[in-house]
Protein backbone atom coordinates (compact mmCIF):
# COMPACT_ATOMS: atom_id res chain seq x y z
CA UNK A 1 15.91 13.71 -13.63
CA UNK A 2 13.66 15.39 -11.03
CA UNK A 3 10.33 14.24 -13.43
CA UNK A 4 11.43 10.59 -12.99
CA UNK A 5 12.08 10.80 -9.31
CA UNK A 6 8.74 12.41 -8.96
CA UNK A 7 7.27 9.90 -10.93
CA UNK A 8 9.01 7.02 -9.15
CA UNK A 9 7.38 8.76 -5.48
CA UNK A 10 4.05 8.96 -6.69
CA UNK A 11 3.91 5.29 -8.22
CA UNK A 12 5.40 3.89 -5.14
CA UNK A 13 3.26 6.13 -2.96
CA UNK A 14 0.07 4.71 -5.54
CA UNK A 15 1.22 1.00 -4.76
CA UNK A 16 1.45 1.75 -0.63
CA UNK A 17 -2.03 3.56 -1.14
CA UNK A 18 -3.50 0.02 -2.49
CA UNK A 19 -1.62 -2.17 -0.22
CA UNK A 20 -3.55 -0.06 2.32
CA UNK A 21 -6.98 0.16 1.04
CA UNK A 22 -6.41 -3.91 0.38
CA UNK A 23 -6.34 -4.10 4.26
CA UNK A 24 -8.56 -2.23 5.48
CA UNK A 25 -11.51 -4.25 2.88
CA UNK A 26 -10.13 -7.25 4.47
CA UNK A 27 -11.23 -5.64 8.14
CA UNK A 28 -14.54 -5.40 6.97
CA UNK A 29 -15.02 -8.16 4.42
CA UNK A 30 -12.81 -11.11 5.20
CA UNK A 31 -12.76 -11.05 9.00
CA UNK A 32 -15.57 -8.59 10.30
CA UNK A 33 -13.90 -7.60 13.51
CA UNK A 34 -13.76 -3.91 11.75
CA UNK A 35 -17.93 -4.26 11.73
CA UNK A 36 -17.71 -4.80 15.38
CA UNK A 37 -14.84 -2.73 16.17
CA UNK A 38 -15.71 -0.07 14.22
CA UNK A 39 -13.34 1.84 11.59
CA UNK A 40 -10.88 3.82 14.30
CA UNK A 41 -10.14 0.49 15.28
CA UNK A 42 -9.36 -0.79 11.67
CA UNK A 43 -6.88 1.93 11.15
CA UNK A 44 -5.00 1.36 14.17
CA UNK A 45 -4.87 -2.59 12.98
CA UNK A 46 -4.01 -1.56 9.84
CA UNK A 47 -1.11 1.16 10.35
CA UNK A 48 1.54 -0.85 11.95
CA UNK A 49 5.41 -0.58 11.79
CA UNK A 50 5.21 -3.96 9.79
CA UNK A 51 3.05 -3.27 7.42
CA UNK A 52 4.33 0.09 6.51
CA UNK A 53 7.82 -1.82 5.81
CA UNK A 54 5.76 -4.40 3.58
CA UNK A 55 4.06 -1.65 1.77
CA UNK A 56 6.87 0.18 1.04
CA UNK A 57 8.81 -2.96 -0.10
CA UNK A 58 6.03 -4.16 -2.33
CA UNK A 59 6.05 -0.70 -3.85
CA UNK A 60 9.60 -0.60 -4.55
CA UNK A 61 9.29 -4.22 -6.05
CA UNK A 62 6.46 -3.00 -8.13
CA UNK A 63 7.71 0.32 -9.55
CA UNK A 64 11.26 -1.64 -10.93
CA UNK A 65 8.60 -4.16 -12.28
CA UNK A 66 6.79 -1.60 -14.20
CA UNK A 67 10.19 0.65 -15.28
CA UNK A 68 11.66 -2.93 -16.34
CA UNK A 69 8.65 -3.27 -18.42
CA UNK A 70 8.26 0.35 -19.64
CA UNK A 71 12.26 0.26 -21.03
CA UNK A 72 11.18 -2.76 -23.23
C-alpha cells in the first residue's frame, strides 16, 4: 500500500513538474516577455495560485488515466 501511494506522489508530482516546465518554454518561446523580463520574472508569472490548482488537477486526471490503463 505505501509503494502505490508513493508511486501515485511521484507520478502526479512528474505531471505538475511538466505542466510547469510547459509554461515557463511558453515565456520564452511563444510570447517573449520572459526574454525581456528576464527569468525571475517568468517564475513569478508562472507560480500562481491558479495554475498550481490546474497542475495539480491535470496530474490527478493523468495518473487515474495511466492506473486505468496499467489495470488493463
Amino acid at each position: 500500500m505505501k509503494g502505490s501511494i508513493w508511486r501515485g506522489i511521484v507520478e502526479v508530482g512528474f505531471i505538475i513538474f511538466l505542466f510547469y516546465s510547459n509554461l515557463l518554454m511558453g515565456e520564452f518561446t511563444r510570447s517573449a516577455m520572459g526574454q525581456k523580463m528576464g527569468l525571475l520574472w517568468a517564475f513569478r508569472d508562472i507560480f500562481t495560485l491558479h495554475n498550481f490548482i490546474i497542475a495539480v488537477i491535470a496530474g490527478l486526471v493523468g495518473y487515474l488515466v495511466f492506473e486505468s490503463l496499467r489495470k488493463r
